[in-house]
Structures are given as C-alpha cells and as structure tokens.
N, C-alpha and C. Protein backbone atom coordinates (compact mmCIF):
# COMPACT_ATOMS: atom_id res chain seq x y z
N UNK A 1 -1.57 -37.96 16.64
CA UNK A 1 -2.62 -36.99 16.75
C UNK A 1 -3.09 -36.65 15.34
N UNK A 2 -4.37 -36.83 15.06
CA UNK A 2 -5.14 -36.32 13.47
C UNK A 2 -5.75 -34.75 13.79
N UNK A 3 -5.32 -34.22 12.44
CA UNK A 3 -5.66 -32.83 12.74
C UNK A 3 -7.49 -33.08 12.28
N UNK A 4 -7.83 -32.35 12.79
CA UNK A 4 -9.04 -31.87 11.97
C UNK A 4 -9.62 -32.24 10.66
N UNK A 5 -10.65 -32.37 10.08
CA UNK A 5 -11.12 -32.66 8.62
C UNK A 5 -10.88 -30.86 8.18
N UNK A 6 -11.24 -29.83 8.87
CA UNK A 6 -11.72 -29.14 8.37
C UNK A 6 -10.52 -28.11 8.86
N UNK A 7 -9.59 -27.76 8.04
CA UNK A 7 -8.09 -27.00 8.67
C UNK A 7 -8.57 -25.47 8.16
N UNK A 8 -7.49 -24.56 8.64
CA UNK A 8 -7.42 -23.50 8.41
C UNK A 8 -7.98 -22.98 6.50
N UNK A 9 -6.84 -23.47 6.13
CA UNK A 9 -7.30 -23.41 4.57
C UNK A 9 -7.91 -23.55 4.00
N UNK A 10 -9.05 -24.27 4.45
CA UNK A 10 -10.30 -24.09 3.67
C UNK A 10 -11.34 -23.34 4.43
N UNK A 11 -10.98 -22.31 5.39
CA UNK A 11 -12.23 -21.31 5.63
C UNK A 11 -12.33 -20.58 4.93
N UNK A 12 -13.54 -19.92 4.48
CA UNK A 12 -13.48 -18.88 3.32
C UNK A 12 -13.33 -17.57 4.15
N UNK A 13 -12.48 -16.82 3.49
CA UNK A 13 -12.10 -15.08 4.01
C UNK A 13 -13.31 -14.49 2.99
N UNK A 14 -13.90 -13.58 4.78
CA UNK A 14 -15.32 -12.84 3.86
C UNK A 14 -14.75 -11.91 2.68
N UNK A 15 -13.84 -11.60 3.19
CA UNK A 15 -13.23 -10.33 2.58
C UNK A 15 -13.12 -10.41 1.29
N UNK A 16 -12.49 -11.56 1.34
CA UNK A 16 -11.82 -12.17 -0.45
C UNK A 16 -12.29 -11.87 -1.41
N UNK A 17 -13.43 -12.31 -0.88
CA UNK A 17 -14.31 -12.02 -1.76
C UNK A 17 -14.92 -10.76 -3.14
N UNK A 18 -14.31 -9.66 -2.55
CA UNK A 18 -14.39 -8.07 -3.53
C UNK A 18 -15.54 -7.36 -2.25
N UNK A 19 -15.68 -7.82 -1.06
CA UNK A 19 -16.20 -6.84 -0.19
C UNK A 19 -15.31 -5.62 0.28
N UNK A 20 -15.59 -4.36 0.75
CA UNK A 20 -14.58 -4.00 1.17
C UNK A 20 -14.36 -3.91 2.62
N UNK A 21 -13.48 -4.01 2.99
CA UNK A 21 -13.18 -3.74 4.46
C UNK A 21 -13.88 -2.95 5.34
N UNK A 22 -14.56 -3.40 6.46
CA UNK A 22 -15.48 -2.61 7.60
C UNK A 22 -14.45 -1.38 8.07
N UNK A 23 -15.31 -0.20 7.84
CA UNK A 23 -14.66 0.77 8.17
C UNK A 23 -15.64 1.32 9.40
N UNK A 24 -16.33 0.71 10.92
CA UNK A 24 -16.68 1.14 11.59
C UNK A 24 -16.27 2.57 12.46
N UNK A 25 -15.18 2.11 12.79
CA UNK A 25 -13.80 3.32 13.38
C UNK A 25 -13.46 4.84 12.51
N UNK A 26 -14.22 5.68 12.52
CA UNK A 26 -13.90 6.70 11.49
C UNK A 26 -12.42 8.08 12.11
N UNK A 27 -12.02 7.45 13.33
CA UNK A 27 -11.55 8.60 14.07
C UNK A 27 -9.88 7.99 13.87
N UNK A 28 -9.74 6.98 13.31
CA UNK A 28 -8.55 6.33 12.94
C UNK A 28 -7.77 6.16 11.78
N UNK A 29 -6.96 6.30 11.14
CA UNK A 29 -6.67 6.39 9.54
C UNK A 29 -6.77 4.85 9.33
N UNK A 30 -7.18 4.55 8.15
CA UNK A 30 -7.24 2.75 7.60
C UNK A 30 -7.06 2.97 5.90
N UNK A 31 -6.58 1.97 5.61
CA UNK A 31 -6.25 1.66 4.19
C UNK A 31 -7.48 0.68 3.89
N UNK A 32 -8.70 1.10 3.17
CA UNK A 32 -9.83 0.25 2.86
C UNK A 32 -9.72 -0.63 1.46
N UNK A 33 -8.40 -0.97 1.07
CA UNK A 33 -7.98 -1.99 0.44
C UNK A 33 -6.53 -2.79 1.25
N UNK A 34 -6.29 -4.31 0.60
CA UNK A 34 -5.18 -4.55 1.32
C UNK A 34 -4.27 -4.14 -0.07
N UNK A 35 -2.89 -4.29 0.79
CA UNK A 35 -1.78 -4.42 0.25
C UNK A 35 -1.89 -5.40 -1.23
N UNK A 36 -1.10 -4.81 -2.46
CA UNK A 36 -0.95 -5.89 -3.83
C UNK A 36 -0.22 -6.74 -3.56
N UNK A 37 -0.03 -8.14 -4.74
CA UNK A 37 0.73 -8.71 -3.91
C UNK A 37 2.43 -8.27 -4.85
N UNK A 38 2.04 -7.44 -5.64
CA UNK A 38 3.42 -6.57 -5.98
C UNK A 38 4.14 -5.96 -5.44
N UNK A 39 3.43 -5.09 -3.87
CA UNK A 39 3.66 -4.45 -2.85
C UNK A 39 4.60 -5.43 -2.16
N UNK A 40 3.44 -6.38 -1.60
CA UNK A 40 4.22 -7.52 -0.59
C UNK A 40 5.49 -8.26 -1.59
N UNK A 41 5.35 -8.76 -2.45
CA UNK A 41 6.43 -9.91 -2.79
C UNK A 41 7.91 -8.81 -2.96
N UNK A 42 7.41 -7.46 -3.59
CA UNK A 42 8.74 -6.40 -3.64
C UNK A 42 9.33 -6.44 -1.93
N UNK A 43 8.51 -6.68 -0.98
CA UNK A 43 8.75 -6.06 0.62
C UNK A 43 9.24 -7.09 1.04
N UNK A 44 8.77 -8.47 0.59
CA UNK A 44 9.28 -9.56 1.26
C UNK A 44 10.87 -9.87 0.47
N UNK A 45 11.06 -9.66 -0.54
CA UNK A 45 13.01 -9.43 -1.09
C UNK A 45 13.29 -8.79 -0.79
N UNK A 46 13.12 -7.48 -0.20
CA UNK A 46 13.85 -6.30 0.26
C UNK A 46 14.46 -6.97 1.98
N UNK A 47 13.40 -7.25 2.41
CA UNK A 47 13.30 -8.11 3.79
C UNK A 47 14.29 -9.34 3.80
N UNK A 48 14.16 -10.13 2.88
CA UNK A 48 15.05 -11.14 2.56
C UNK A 48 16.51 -10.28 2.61
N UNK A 49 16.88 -9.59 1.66
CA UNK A 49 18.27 -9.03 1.42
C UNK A 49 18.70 -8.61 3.13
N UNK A 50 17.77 -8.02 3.68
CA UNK A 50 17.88 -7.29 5.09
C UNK A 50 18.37 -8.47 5.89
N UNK A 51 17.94 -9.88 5.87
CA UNK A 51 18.41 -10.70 6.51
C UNK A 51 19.42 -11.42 6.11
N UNK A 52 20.26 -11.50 5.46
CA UNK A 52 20.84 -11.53 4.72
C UNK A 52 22.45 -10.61 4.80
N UNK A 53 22.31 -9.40 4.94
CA UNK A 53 22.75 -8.56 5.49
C UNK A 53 23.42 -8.36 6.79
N UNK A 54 22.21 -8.94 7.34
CA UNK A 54 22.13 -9.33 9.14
C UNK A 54 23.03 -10.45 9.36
N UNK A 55 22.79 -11.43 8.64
CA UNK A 55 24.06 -12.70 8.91
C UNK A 55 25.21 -12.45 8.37
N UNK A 56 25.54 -11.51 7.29
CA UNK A 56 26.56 -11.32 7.01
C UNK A 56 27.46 -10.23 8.06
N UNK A 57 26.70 -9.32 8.58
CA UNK A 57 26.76 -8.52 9.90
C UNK A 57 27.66 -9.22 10.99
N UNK A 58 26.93 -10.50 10.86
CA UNK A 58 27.38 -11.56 12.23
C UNK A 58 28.58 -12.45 12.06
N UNK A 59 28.59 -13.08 10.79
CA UNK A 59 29.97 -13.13 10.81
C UNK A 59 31.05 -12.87 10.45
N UNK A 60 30.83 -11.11 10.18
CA UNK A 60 32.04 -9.94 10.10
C UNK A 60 32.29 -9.74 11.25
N UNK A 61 31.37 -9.98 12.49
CA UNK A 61 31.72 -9.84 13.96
C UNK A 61 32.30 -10.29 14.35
N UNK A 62 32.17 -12.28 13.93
CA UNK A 62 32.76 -12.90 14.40
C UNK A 62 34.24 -13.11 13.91
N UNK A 63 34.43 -12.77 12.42
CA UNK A 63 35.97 -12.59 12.44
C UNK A 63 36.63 -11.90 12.99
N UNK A 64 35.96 -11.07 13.63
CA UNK A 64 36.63 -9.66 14.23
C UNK A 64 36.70 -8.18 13.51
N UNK A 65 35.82 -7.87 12.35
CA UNK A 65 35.91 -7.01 11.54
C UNK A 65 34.40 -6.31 12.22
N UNK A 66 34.54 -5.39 13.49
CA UNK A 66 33.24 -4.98 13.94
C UNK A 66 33.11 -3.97 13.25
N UNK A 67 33.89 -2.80 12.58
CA UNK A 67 33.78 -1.62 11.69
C UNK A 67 32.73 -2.42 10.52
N UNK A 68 32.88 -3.50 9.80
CA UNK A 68 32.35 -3.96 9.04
C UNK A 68 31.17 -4.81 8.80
N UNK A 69 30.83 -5.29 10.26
CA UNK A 69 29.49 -5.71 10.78
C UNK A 69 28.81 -4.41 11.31
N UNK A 70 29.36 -3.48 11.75
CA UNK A 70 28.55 -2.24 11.67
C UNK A 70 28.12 -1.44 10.69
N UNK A 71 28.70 -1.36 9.50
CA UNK A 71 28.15 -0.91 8.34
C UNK A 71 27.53 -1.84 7.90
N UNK A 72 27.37 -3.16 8.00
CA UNK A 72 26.32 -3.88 7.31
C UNK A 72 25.30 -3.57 7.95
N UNK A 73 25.22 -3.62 9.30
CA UNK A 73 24.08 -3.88 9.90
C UNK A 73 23.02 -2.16 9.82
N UNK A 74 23.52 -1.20 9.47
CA UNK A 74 23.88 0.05 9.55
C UNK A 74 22.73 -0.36 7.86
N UNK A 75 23.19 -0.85 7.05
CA UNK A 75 22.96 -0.80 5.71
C UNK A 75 22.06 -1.88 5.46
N UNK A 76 21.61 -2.54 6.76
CA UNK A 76 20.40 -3.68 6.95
C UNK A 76 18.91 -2.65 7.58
N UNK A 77 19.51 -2.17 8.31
CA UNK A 77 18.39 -1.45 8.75
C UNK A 77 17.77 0.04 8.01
N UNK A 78 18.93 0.69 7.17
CA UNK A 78 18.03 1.23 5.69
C UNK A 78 17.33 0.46 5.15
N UNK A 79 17.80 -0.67 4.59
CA UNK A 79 16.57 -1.57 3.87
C UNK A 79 15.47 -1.94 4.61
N UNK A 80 15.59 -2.07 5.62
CA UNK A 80 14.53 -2.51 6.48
C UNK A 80 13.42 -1.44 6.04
N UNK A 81 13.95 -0.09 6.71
CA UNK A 81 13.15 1.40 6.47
C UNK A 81 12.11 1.53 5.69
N UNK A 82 13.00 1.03 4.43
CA UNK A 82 12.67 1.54 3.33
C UNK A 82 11.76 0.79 3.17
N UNK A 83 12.15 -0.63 3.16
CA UNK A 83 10.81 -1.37 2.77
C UNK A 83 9.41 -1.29 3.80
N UNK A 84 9.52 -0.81 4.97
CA UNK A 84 8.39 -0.74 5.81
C UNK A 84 7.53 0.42 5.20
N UNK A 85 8.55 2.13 4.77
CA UNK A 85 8.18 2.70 3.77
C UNK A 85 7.02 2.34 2.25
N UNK A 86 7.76 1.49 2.14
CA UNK A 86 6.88 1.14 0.81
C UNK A 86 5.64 0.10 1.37
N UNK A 87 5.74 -0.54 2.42
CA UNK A 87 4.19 -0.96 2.76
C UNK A 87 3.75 -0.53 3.53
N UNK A 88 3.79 0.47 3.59
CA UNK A 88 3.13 1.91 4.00
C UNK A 88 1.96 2.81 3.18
N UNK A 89 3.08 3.43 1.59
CA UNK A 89 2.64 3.75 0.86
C UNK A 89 1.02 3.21 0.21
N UNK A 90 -0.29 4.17 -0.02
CA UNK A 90 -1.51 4.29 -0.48
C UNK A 90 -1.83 5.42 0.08
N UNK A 91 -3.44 4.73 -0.38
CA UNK A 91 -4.49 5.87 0.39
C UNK A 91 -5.28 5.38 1.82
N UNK A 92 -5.22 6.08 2.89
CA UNK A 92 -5.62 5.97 3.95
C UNK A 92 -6.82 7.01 4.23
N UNK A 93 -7.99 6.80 5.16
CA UNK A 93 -9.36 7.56 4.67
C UNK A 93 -9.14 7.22 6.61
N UNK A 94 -10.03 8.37 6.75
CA UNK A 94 -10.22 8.60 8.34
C UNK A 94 -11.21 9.71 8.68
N UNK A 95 -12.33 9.71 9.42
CA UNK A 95 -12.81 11.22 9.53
C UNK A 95 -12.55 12.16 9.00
N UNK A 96 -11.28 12.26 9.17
CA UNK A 96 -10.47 14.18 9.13
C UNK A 96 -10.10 13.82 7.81
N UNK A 97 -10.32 13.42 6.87
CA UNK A 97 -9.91 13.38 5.32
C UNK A 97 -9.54 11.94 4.65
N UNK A 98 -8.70 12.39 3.78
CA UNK A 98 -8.35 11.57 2.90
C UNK A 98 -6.20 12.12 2.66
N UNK A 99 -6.12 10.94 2.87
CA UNK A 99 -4.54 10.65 3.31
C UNK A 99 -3.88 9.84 2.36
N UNK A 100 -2.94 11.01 1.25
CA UNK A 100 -2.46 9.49 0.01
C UNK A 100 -0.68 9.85 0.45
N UNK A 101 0.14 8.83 0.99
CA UNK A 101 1.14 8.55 0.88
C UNK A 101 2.14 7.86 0.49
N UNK A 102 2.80 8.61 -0.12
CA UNK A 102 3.53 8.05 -1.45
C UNK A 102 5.43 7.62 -0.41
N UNK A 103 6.09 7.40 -1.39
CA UNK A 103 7.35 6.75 -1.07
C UNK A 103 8.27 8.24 -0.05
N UNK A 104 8.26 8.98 -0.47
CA UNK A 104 8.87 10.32 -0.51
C UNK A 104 8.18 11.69 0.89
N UNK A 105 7.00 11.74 0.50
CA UNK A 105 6.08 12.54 1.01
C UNK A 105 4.56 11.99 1.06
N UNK A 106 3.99 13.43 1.83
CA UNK A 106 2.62 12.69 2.27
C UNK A 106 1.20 14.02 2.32
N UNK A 107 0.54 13.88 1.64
CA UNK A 107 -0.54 14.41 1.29
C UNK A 107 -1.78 14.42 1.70
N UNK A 108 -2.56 14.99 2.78
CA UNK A 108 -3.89 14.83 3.15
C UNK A 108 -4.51 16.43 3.19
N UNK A 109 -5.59 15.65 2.48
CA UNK A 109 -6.63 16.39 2.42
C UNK A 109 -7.85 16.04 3.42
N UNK A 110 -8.59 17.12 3.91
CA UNK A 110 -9.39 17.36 4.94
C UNK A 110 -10.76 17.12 4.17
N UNK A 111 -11.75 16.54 4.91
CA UNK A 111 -13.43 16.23 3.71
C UNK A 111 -14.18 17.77 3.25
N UNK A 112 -13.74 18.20 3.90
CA UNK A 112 -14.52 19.67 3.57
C UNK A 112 -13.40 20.78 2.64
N UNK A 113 -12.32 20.22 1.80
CA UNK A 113 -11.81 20.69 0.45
C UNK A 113 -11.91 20.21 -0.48
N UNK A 114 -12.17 18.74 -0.31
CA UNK A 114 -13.14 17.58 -1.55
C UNK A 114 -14.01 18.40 -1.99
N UNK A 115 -13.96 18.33 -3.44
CA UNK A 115 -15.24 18.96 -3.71
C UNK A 115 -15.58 17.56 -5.25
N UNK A 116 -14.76 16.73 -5.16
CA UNK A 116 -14.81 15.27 -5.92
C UNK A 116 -13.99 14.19 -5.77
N UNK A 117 -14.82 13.02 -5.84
CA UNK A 117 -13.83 11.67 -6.21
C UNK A 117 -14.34 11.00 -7.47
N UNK A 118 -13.46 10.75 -8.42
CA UNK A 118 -14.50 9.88 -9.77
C UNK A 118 -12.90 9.05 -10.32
N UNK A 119 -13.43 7.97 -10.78
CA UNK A 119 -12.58 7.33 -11.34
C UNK A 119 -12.92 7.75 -12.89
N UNK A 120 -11.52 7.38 -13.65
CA UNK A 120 -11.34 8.51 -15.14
C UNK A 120 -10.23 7.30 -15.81
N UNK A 121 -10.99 7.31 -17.03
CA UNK A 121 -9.92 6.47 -18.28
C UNK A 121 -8.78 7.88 -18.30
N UNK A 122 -7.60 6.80 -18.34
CA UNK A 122 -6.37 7.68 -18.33
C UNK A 122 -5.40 6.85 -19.04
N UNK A 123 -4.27 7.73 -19.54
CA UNK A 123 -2.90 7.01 -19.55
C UNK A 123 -2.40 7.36 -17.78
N UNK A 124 -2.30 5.26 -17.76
CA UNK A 124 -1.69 5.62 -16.12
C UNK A 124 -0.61 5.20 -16.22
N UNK A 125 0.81 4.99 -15.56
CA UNK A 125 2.22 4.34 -15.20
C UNK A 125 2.03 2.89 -14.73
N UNK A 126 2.44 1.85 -15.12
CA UNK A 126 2.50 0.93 -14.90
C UNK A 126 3.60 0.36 -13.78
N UNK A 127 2.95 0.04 -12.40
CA UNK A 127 4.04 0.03 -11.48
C UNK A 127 4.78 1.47 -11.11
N UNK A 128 4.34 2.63 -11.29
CA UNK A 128 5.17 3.93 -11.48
C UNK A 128 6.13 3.54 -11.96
N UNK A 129 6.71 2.90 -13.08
CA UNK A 129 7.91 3.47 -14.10
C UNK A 129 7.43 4.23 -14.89
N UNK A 130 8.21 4.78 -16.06
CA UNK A 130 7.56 5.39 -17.04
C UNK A 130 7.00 5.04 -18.06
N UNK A 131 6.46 3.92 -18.35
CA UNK A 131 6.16 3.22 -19.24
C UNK A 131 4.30 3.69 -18.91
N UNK A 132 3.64 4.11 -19.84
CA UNK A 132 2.37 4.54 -19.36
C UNK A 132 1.25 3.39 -20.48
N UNK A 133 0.32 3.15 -19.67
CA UNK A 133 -1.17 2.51 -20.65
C UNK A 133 -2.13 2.79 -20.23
N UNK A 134 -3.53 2.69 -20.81
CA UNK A 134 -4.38 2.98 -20.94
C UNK A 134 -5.13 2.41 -19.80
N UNK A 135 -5.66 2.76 -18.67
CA UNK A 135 -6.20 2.57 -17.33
C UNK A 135 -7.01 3.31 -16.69
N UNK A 136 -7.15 3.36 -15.96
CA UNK A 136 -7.93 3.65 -14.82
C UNK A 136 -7.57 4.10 -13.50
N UNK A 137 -7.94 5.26 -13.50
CA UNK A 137 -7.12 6.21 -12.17
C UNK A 137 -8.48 6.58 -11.37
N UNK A 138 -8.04 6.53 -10.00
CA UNK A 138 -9.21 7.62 -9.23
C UNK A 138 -8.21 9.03 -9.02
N UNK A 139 -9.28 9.90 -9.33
CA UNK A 139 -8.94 11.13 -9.10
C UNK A 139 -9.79 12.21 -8.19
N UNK A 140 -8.52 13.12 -7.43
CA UNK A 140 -10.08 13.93 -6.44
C UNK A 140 -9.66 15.22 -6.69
N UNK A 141 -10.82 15.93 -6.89
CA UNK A 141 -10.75 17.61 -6.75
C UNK A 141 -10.93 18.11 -5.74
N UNK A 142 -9.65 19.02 -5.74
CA UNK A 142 -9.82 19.75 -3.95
C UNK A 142 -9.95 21.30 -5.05
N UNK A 143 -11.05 21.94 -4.36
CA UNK A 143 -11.15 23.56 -4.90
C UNK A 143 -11.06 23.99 -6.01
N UNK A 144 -11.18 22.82 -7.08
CA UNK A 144 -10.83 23.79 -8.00
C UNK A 144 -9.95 22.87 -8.81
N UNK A 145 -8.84 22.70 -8.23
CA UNK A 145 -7.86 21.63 -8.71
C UNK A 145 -7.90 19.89 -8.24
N UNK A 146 -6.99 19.61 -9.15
CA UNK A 146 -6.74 18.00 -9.92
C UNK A 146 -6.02 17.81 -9.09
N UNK A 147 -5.68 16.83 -7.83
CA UNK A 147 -4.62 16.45 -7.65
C UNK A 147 -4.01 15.31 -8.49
N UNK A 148 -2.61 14.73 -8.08
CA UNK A 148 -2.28 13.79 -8.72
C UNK A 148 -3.17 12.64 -8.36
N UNK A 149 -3.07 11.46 -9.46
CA UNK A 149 -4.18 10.53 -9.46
C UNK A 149 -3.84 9.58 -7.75
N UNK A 150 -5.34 9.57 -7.19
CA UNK A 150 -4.94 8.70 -5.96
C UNK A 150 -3.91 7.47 -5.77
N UNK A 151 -4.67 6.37 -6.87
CA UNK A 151 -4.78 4.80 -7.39
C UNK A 151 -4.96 4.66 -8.61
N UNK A 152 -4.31 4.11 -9.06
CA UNK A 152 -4.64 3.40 -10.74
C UNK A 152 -4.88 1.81 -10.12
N UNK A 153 -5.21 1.50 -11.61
CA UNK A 153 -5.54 -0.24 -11.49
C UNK A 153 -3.95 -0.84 -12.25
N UNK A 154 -3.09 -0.11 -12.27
CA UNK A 154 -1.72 -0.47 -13.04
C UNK A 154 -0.82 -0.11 -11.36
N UNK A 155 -1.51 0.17 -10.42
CA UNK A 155 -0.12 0.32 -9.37
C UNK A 155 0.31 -0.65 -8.56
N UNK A 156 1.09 -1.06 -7.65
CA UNK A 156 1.59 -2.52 -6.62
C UNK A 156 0.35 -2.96 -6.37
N UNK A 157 -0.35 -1.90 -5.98
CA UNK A 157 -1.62 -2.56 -5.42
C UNK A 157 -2.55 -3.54 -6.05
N UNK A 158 -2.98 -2.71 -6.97
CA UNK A 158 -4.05 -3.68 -8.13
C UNK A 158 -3.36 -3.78 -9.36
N UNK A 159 -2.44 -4.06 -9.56
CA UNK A 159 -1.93 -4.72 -11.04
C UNK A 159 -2.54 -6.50 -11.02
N UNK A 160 -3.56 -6.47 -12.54
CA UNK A 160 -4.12 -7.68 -12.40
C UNK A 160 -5.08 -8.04 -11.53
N UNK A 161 -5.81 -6.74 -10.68
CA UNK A 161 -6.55 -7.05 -9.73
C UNK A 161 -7.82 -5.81 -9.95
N UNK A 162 -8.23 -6.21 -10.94
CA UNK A 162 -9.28 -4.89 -11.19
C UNK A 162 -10.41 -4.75 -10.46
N UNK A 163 -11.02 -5.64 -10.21
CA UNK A 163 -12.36 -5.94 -9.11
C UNK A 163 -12.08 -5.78 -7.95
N UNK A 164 -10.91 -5.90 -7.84
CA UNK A 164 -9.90 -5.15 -6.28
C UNK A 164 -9.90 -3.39 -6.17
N UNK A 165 -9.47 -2.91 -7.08
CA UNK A 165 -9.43 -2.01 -7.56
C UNK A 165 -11.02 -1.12 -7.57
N UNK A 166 -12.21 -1.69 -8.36
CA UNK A 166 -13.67 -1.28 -8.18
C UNK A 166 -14.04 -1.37 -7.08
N UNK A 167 -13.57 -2.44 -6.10
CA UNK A 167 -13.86 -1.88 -4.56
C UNK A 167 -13.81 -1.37 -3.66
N UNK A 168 -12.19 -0.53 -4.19
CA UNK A 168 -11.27 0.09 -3.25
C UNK A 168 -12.14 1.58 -3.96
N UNK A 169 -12.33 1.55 -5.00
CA UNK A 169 -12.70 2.66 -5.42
C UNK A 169 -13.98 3.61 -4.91
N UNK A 170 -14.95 2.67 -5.10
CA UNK A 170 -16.01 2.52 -4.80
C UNK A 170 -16.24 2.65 -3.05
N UNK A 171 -14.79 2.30 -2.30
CA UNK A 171 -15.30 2.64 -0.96
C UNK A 171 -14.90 3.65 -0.55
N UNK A 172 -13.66 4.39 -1.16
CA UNK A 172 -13.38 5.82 -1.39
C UNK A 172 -14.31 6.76 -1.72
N UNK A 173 -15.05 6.37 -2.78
CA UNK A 173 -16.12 7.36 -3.21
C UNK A 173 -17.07 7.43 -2.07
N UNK A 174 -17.50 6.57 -1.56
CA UNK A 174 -18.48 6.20 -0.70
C UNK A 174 -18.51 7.02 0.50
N UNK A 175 -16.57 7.11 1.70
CA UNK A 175 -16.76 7.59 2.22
C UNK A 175 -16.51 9.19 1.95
N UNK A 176 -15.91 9.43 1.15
CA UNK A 176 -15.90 11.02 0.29
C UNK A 176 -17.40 11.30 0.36
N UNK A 177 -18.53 10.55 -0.23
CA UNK A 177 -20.09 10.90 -0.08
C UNK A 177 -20.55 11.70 0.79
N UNK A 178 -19.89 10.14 1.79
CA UNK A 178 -20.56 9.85 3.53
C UNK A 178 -19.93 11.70 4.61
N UNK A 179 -18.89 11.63 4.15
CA UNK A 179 -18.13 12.73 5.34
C UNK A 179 -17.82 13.93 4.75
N UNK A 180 -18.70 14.55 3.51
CA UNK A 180 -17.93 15.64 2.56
C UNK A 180 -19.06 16.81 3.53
C-alpha cells in the first residue's frame, strides 16, 4: 500500500503562522496563545519520570513489596499533578475577565476593573528563576494598581519566541479593548 504524495506533514498549520487563535466562544475561558515548548518538553520529563515510577510501582508488586508499590505509585501520581499543574499555568481571557494562573494560586480579574493592558520594557525573570534581563512584560492595571506582570517574552511560554509573544499580546490587548 503507497501512502499518499501529500502526508500529514506537509499541511501548513494556519495558526503557525503568528495568527492568533479564534476566540469566537467568549463565555468559556481559553488560553489565546499555545503552550512554550519549555512548558511542554519540562511536562513531557516530569511525565516520563511518572512512568517510570509506574513500572517501578509494578514490579515492587510483583515481588511482593505492595507497601512499596504503593508509595511509588502514591509518588507517581504527585508528579503527574503537578505537571498537569504546570500546563495549566498562563493567562486565560473569557467574557467575565482576564484569568492569570500561576503554579501556586490563581488570579482573575473581571473586564470592568481593567482600567489597562500595555506591554512595558522591564527587567523580567528568565524562566522565573532569579536571574532577571532586560524584556518585555505585559502588564494590567486594575484601579489604580500594577498587578504582577501577566507574560514576559523570557517565560516557558515565549522564551525565543518573540513574535509568539507580540501575538499573544496583542490579542490580550485586543480583547481587554473589545470587553472593558
């Protein structure tokens, strides 16, 4: 059997392109950038270790050490958590506001306490360690005050992906415009 001349891999993704994601659905939360691939490749070793974990689970069972396939498996499915946690973590935009969730906790603001979105030269964190450089943050004012910066172009998301970054930005601002 011959596959095709024309396979999967060479269709072009509209998306790829630096468009941003159709946000028709406003009554739903959506992340109008994807995932970095700092995000994913950190999620996919965490995932790895988890399986990993899991077979080691199985044959602590099978020696007969079930106390000890239960704490693995026990200590497979934290990692699991955690990493679903972390590709989780951004900003999510929906009717009813603007939604930035971080590793820890979770922050939304409603469109009618916006009173700004602007992207701002900053010292930002690189990857959030503490190591800080000179970047590019979006930032929003609710009332008066600064919250912490949404997105930098130094985070999982857009490290090395700046035109990624101007679009994600740019569609934030957009619907902040559209629903304030």
């Amino acid at each position: 059997m011959s596959l095709p001349f024309r396979s999967v891999a060479t269709v072009d993704d509209e998306y790829a392109t630096g468009r941003p994601l159709p946000h028709d659905v406003q009554d739903r939360w959506m992340r109008p950038y994807r995932p970095g691939p700092w995000r994913v490749a950190i999620a996919a070793l965490a995932l790895m270790l988890a399986a990993y974990l899991l077979f080691a689970a199985l044959i602590m069972v099978a020696a007969k050490s079930v106390q000890g396939g239960g704490v693995l498996v026990l200590l497979a499915a934290l990692v699991i958590a955690a990493t679903l946690r972390l590709l989780r973590m951004g900003v999510w935009l929906s009717g009813k506001g603007l939604r930035q969730v971080g590793y820890f906790g979770t922050v939304t603001v409603p469109w009618q306490q916006v009173t700004s979105v602007r992207t701002a030269q900053q010292p930002v964190r690189v990857l959030g360690l503490p190591r800080s450089v000179q970047g590019q943050a979006l930032l929003i004012s609710r009332r008066g005050s600064t919250l912490r910066p949404l997105m930098t172009d130094h985070n999982a998301d857009f490290l090395g992906r700046s035109e990624a970054f101007d679009v994600a930005a740019d569609a934030i601002e957009g619907w902040s415009l559209e629903l304030r």
